[in-house]
Protein backbone atom coordinates (compact mmCIF):
# COMPACT_ATOMS: atom_id res chain seq x y z
CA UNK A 1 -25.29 15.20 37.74
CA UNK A 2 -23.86 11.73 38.70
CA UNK A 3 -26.21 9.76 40.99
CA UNK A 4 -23.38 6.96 41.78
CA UNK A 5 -25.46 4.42 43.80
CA UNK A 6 -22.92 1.61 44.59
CA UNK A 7 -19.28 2.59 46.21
CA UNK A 8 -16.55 1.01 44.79
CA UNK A 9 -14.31 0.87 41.85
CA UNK A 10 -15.41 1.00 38.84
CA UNK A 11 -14.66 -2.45 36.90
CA UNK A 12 -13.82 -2.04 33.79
CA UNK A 13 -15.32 -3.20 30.29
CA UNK A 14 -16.37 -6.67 29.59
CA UNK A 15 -13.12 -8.99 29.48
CA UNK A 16 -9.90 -7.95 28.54
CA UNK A 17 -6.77 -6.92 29.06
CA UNK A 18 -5.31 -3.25 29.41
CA UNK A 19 -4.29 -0.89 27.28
CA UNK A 20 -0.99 0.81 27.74
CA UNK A 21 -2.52 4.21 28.49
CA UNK A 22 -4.95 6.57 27.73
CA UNK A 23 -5.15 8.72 24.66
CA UNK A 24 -4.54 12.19 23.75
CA UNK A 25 -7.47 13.55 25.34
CA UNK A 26 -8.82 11.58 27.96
CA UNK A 27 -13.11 11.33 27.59
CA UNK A 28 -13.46 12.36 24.21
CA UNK A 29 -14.71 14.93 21.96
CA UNK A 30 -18.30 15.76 22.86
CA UNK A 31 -19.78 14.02 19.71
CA UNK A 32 -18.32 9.83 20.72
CA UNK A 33 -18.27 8.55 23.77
CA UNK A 34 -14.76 7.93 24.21
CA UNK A 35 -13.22 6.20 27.05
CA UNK A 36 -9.70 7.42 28.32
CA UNK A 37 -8.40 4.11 26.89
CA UNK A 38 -9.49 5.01 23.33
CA UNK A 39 -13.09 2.71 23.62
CA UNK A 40 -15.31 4.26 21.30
CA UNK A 41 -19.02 3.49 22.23
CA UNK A 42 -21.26 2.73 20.27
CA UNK A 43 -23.31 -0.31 21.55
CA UNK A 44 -26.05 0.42 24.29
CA UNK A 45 -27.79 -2.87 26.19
CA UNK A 46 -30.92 -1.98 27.79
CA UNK A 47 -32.57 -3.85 30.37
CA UNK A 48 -36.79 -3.50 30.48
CA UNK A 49 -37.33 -5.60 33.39
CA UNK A 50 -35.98 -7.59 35.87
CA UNK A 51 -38.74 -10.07 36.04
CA UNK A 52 -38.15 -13.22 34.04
CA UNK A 53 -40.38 -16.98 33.24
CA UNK A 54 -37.21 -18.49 34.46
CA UNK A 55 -34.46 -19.07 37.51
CA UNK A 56 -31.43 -20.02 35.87
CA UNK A 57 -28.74 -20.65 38.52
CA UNK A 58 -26.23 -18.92 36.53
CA UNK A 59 -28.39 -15.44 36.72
CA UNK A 60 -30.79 -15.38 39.56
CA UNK A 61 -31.99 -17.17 42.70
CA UNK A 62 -34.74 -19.50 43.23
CA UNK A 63 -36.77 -16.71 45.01
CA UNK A 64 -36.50 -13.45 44.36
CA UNK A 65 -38.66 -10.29 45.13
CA UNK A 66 -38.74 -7.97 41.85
CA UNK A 67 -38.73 -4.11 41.66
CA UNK A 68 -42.09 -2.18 41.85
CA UNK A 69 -43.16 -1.39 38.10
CA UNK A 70 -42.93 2.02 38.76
CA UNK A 71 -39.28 1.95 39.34
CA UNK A 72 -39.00 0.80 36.11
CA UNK A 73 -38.41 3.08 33.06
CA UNK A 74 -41.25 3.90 30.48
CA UNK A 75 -41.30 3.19 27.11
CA UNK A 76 -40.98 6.88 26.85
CA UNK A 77 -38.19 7.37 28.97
CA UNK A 78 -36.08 4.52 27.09
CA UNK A 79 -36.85 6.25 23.92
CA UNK A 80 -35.46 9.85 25.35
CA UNK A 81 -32.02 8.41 26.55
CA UNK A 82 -31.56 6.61 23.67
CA UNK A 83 -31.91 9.25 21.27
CA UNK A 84 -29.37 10.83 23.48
CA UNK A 85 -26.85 8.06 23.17
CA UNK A 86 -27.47 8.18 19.18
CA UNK A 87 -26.39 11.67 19.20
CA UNK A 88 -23.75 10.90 20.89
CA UNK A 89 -22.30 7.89 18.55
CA UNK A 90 -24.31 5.03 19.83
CA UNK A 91 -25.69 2.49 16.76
CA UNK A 92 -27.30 0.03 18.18
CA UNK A 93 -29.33 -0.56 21.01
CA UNK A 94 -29.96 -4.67 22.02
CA UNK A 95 -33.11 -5.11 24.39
CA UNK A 96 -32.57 -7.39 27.23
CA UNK A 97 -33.84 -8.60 31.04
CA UNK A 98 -34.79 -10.20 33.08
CA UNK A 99 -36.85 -11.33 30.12
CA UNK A 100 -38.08 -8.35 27.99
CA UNK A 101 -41.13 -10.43 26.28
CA UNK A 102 -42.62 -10.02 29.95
CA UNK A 103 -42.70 -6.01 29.62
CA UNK A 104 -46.39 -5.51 27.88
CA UNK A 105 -46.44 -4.74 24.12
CA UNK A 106 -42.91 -4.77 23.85
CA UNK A 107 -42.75 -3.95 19.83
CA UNK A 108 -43.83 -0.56 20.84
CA UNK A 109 -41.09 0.05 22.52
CA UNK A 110 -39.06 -1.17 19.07
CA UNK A 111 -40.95 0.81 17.29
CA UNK A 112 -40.13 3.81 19.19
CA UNK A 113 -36.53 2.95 18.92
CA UNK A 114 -36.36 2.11 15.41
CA UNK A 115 -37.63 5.51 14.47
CA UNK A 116 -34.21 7.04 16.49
CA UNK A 117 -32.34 8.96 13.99
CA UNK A 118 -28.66 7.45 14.52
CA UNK A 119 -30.03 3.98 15.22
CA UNK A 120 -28.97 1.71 12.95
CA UNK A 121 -30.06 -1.80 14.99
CA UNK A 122 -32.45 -2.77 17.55
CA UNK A 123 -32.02 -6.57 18.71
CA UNK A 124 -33.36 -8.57 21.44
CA UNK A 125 -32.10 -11.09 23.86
CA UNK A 126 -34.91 -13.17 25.64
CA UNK A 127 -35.39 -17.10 26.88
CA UNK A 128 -37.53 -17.90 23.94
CA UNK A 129 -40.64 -19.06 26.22
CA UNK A 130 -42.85 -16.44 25.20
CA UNK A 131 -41.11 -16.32 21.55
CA UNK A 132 -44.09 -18.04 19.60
CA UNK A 133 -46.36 -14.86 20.33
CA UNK A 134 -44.50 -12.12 19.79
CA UNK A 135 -42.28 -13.33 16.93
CA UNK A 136 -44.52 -11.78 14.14
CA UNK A 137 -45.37 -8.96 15.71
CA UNK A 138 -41.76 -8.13 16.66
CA UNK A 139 -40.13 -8.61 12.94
CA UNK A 140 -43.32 -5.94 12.24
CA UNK A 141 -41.92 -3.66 14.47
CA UNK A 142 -38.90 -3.51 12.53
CA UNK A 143 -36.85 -5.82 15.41
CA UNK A 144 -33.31 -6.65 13.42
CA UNK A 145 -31.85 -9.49 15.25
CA UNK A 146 -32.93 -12.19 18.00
CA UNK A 147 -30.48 -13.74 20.65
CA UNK A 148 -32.11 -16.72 22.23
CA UNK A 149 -30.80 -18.15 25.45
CA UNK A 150 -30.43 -21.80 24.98
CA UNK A 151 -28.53 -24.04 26.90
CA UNK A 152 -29.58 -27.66 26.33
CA UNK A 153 -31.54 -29.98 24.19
CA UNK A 154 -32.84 -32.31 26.82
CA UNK A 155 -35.75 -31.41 29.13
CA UNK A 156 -34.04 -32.85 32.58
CA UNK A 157 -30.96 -30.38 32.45
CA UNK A 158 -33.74 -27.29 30.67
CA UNK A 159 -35.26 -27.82 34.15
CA UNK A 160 -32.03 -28.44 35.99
CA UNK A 161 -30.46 -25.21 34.70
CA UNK A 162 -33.72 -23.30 34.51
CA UNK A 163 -35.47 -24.72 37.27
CA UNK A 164 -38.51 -24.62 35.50
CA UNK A 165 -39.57 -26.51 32.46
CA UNK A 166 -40.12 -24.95 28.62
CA UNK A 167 -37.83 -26.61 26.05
CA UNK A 168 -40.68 -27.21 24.44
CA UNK A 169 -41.68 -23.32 24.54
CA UNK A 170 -38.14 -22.24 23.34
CA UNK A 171 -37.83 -24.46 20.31
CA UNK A 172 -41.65 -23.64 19.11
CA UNK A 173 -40.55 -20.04 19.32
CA UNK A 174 -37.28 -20.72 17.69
CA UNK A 175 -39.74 -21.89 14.54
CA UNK A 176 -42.03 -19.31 14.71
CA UNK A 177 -39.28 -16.46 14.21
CA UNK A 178 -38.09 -18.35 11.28
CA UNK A 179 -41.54 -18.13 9.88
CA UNK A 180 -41.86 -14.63 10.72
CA UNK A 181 -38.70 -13.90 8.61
CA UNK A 182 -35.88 -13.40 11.01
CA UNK A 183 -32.60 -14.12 9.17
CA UNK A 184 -30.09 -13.47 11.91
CA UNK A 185 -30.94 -15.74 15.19
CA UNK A 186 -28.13 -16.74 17.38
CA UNK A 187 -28.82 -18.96 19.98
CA UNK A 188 -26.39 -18.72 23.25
CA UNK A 189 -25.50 -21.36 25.44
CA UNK A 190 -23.74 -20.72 28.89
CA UNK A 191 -21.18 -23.48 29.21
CA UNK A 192 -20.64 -25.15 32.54
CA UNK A 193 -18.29 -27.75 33.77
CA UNK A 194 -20.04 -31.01 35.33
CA UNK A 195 -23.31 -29.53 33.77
CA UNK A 196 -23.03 -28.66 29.93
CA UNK A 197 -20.39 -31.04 28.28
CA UNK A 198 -22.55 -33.55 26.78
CA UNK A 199 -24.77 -30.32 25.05
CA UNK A 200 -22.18 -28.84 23.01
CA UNK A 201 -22.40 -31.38 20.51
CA UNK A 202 -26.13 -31.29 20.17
CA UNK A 203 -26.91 -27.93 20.39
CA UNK A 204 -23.94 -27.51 17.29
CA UNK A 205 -25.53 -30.50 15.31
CA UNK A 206 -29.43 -28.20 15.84
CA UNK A 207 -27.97 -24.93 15.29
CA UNK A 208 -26.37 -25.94 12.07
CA UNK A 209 -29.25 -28.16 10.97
CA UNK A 210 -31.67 -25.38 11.46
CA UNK A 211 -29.52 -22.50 10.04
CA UNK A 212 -28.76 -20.63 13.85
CA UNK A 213 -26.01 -18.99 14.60
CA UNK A 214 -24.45 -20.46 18.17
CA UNK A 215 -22.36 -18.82 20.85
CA UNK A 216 -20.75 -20.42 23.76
CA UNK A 217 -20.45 -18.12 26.64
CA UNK A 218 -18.03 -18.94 29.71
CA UNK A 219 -20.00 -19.01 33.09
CA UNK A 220 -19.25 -15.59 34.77
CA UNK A 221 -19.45 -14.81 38.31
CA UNK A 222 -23.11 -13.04 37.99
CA UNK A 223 -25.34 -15.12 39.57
CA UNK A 224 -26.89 -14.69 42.74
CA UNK A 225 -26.30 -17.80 44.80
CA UNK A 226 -22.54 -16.97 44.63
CA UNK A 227 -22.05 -20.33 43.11
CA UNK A 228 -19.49 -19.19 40.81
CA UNK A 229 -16.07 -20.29 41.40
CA UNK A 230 -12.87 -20.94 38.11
CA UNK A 231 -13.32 -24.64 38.66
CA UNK A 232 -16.75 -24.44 37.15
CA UNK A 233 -15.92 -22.46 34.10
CA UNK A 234 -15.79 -24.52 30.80
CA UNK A 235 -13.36 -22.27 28.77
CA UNK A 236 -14.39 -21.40 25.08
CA UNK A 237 -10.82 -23.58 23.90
CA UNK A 238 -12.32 -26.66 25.80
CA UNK A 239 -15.50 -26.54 24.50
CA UNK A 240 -13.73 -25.55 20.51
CA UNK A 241 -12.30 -29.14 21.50
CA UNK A 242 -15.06 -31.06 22.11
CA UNK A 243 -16.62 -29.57 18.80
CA UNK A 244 -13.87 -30.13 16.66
CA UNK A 245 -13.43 -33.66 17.58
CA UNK A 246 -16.98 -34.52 16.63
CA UNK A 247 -16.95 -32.55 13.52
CA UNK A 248 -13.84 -31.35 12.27
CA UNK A 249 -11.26 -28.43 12.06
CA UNK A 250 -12.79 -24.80 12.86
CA UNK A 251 -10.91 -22.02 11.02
CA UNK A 252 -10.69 -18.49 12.89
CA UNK A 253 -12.61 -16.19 10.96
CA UNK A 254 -11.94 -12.22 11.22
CA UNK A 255 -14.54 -10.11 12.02
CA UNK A 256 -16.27 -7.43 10.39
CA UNK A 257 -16.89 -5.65 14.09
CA UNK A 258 -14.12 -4.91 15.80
CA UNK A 259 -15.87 -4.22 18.72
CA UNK A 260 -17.91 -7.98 19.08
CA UNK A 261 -16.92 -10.07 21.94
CA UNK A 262 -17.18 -13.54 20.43
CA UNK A 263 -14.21 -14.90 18.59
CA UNK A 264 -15.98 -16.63 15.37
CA UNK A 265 -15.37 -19.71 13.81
CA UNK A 266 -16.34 -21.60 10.91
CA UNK A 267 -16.48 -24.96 9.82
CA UNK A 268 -16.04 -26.41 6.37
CA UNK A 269 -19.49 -26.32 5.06
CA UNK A 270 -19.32 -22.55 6.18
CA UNK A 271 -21.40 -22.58 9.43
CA UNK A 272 -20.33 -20.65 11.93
CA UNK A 273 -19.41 -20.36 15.84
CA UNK A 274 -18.71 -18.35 18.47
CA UNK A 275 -17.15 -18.01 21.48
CA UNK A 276 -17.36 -15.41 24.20
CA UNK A 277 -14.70 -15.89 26.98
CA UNK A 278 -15.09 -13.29 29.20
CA UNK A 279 -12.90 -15.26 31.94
CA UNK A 280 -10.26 -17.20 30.16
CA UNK A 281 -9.94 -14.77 26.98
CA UNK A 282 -10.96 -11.16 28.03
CA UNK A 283 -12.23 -8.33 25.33
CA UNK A 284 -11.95 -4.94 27.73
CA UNK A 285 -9.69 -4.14 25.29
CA UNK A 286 -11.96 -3.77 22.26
CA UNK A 287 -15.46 -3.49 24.72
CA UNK A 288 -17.97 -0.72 23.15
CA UNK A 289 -20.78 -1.21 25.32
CA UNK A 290 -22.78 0.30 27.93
CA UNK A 291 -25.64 -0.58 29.56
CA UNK A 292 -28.97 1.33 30.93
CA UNK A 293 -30.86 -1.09 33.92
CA UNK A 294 -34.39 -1.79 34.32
CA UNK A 295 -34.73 0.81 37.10
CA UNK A 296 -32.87 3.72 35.43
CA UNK A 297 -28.61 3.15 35.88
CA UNK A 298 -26.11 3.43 33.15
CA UNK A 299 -23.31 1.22 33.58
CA UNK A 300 -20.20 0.94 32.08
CA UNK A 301 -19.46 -3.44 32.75
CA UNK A 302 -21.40 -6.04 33.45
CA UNK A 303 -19.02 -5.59 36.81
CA UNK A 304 -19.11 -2.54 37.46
CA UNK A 305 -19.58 -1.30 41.16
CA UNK A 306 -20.89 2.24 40.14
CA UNK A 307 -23.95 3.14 38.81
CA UNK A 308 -25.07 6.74 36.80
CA UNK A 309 -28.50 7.42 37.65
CA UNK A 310 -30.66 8.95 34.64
CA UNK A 311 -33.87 7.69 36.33
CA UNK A 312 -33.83 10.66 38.82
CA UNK A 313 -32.30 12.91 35.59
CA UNK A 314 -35.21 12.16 33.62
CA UNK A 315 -38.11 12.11 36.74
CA UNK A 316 -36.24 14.97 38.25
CA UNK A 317 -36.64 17.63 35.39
CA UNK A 318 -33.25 17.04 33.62
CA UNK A 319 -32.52 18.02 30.27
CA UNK A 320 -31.10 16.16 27.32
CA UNK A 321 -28.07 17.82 28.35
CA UNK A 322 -28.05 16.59 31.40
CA UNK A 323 -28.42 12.77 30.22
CA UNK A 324 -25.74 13.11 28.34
CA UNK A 325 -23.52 14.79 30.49
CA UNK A 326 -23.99 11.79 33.07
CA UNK A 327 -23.79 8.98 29.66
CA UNK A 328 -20.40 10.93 29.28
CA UNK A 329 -18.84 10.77 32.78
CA UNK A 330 -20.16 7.24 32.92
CA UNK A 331 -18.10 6.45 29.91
CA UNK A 332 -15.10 8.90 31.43
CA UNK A 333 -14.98 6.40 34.55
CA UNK A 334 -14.26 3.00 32.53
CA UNK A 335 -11.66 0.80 33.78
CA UNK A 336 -9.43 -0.84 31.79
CA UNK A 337 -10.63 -4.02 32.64
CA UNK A 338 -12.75 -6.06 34.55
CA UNK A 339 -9.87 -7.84 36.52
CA UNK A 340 -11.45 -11.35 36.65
CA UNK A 341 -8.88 -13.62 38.33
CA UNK A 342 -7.07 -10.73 39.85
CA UNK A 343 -6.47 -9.26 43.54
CA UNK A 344 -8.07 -6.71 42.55
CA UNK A 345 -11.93 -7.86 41.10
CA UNK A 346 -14.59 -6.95 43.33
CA UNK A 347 -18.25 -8.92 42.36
CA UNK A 348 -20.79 -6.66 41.69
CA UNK A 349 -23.54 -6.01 44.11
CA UNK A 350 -26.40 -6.93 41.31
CA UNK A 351 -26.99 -10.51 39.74
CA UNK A 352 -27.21 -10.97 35.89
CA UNK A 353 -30.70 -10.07 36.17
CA UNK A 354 -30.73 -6.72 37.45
CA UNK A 355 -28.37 -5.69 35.28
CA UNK A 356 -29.09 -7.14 32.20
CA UNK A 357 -28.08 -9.94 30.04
C-alpha cells in the first residue's frame, strides 16, 4: 500500500554523490532496510508537529497556517511505526519539528519509545525556548541526546534570523540540561553568507567554554520564502577558515558512524567540530536516514518529492505488515542523490518545517 502524495522524482538521500550501481539484490533482505545502492537504514527522524515558537527564514515563513491536530500522529501511532522500523534494523529514532517541546507532555512519547525493543537512542532536536521546562523531565524519560538550534550570540541577528526574540530562553535552557545531566548536547548553527560570519567565532569560543558540541550546517534550499539561492551558502571549508584563523589548526577526525553527516574536527585541546555540507560536500553516499512527518509520510530525503503514507495505513486498519511493507518500498525508491546544483534537482513541495528538521 503506497499512498505517494507528491508526483515527482524521488530525490535521493541527504547530500552526496552516487554510487556506481546497485547491489546484488536490489531492496534488501526483509530484515534491513536496504536501498538498491547498498544504504543500510538504520536512523529514523520523526517530526511531532509542525508548529514551532519561531519563524526562522531559513525554515518557514512569517505567516503560516498549521495542520489541524488531528492530522497529526498520536503518541500511539509513533510508537507502532517505530517498533516496526526497529524490527526492521532501525536504532535510533531523533525527535524533531516544527518544535517538538510544543507537542504536550512530550517525555511520554520518549518514554514510549525508549521501551522499543531494537531502539538503542532516542534524541531530540528543538530551538531551546521551551528547554528550561522540560529539560529534567526529559533526561527522566530516558531522552539520550539534545540538538539545540543555535545560530547566534547576539539578540539583534536571534531576532533577525528568528524573527522573534529568545536568546535569552535558549541559553537558560542550554544550562538547565546541563543541570539535568545531559552529557551529549550539540548545538547547530545554520551558516549564512552576509548574515552569520561574524558568529562563527563566538558561538566556537561558547560551545567550547561550556563543553557543547557545535555543528555548522550549510543553508539548504528548504525554506519557504524561496530565498535560497548558491550565493548565500557559506560552505563548511569557509567557515573551517574563519575558525582556524582565530584559533588554530583543526585535525580531521574519523568517525565512529559511518553513516553521520558531519565531517568532525578537533582542535588541540581536544574539542570538537562539525560540519554538515549538504550543498558543497554531499553524504547520499553514506545517508541512513528516513524520515516519518508530522501528519503521517515516510520520506526517504529531506528532498524528496514522494511521500509513503502510513497515516491512512495505520487509521485505515493496516497491519504491522502493512507499515512495513510501505517503510520498505519507501526505502526501495531512494535516489542516489539529492542532485543539488544539478539539471536535474527539483525543490520539494514542503518547507523545513513540514518535514522535519
Amino acid at each position: 500500500m503506497t499512498g505517494h502524495v507528491h508526483a515527482g522524482h524521488g530525490a535521493g538521500a541527504e547530500g552526496g554523490h552516487p554510487r556506481p550501481g546497485p547491489l546484488p539484490g536490489g531492496a534488501g533482505d526483509g530484515r534491513r532496510l536496504v536501498d538498491g545502492f547498498g544504504r543500510v537504514h538504520t536512523d529514523l527522524r520523526v517530526s511531532v508537529t509542525d508548529r514551532c515558537t519561531l519563524r526562522c527564514t531559513y525554515c518557514m515563513p512569517a505567516e503560516v497556517v498549521f495542520r489541524d491536530r488531528e492530522e497529526l500522529l498520536t503518541y500511539e501511532e509513533i510508537a507502532r511505526v517505530a517498533a516496526v522500523a526497529a524490527g526492521l534494523g532501525v536504532r535510533s529514532i531523533r525527535l524533531t519539528g516544527g518544535e517538538p517541546l510544543v507537542r504536550r507532555d512530550l517525555a511520554a512519547l520518549v518514554r514510549q519509545l525508549v521501551a522499543v525493543p531494537g531502539i538503542e537512542e532516542v534524541a531530540l532536536t528543538t530551538n531551546g525556548l521551551d528547554l528550561a521546562a522540560h529539560a529534567a523531565g526529559l533526561r527522566a524519560a530516558g531522552l539520550s541526546r539534545l540538538n539545540v538550534s543555535l545560530d547566534t550570540l547576539r539578540e539583534d541577528v536571534f531576532e533577525t534570523i528568528a524573527r522573534r526574540r529568545g536568546l535569552d530562553r535558549v541559553l537558560a535552557g542550554l544550562a538547565a540540561a546541563k543541570r539535568a545531566g545531559f552529557a551529549a548536547i550539540r548545538i547547530n548553527a545554520v551558516s549564512i553568507r552576509g548574515l552569520t560570519e561574524d558568529e562563527i567565532v563566538p558561538l566556537a569560543r561558547f560551545c567550547r567554554r561550556e563543553g557543547f558540541e557545535l555543528r555548522f550546517i550549510e543553508f539548504m534550499p528548504l525554506d519557504a520564502d524561496g530565498a535560497w539561492n548558491p550565493e548565500r551558502v557559506l560552505s563548511g571549508a569557509e567557515v573551517r577558515a574563519i575558525l582556524e584563523r582565530d584559533a588554530g589548526p583543526l585535525t580531521a577526525e574519523r568517525s565512529a558512524d559511518p553513516g553521520q553527516p558531519a565531517r568532525d574536527y578537533r582542535w588541540p585541546d581536544g574539542t570538537r567540530v562539525g560540519f554538515i555540507d549538504p550543498v558543497t560536500q554531499p553524504f547520499c553516499d553514506r545517508c541512513d536516514r528516513l524520515r516519518l512527518t508530522a501528519d503521517g509520510q515516510f520520506r526517504n530525503c529531506l528532498f524528496s518529492t514522494t511521500e509513503w503514507d502510513v497515516r491512512g495505513v495505520l487509521r485505515g486498519g493496516g497491519t504491522d505488515d502493512e507499515i512495513a511493507a510501505l517503510l520498505r518500498s519507501c526505502v526501495a525508491a531512494k535516489a542516489a542523490a539529492h542532485g543539488i546544483g544539478t539539471p536535474a534537482f527539483a525543490r520539494p513541495a514542503r518547507a523545513m518545517y513540514e518535514i522535519g528538521g
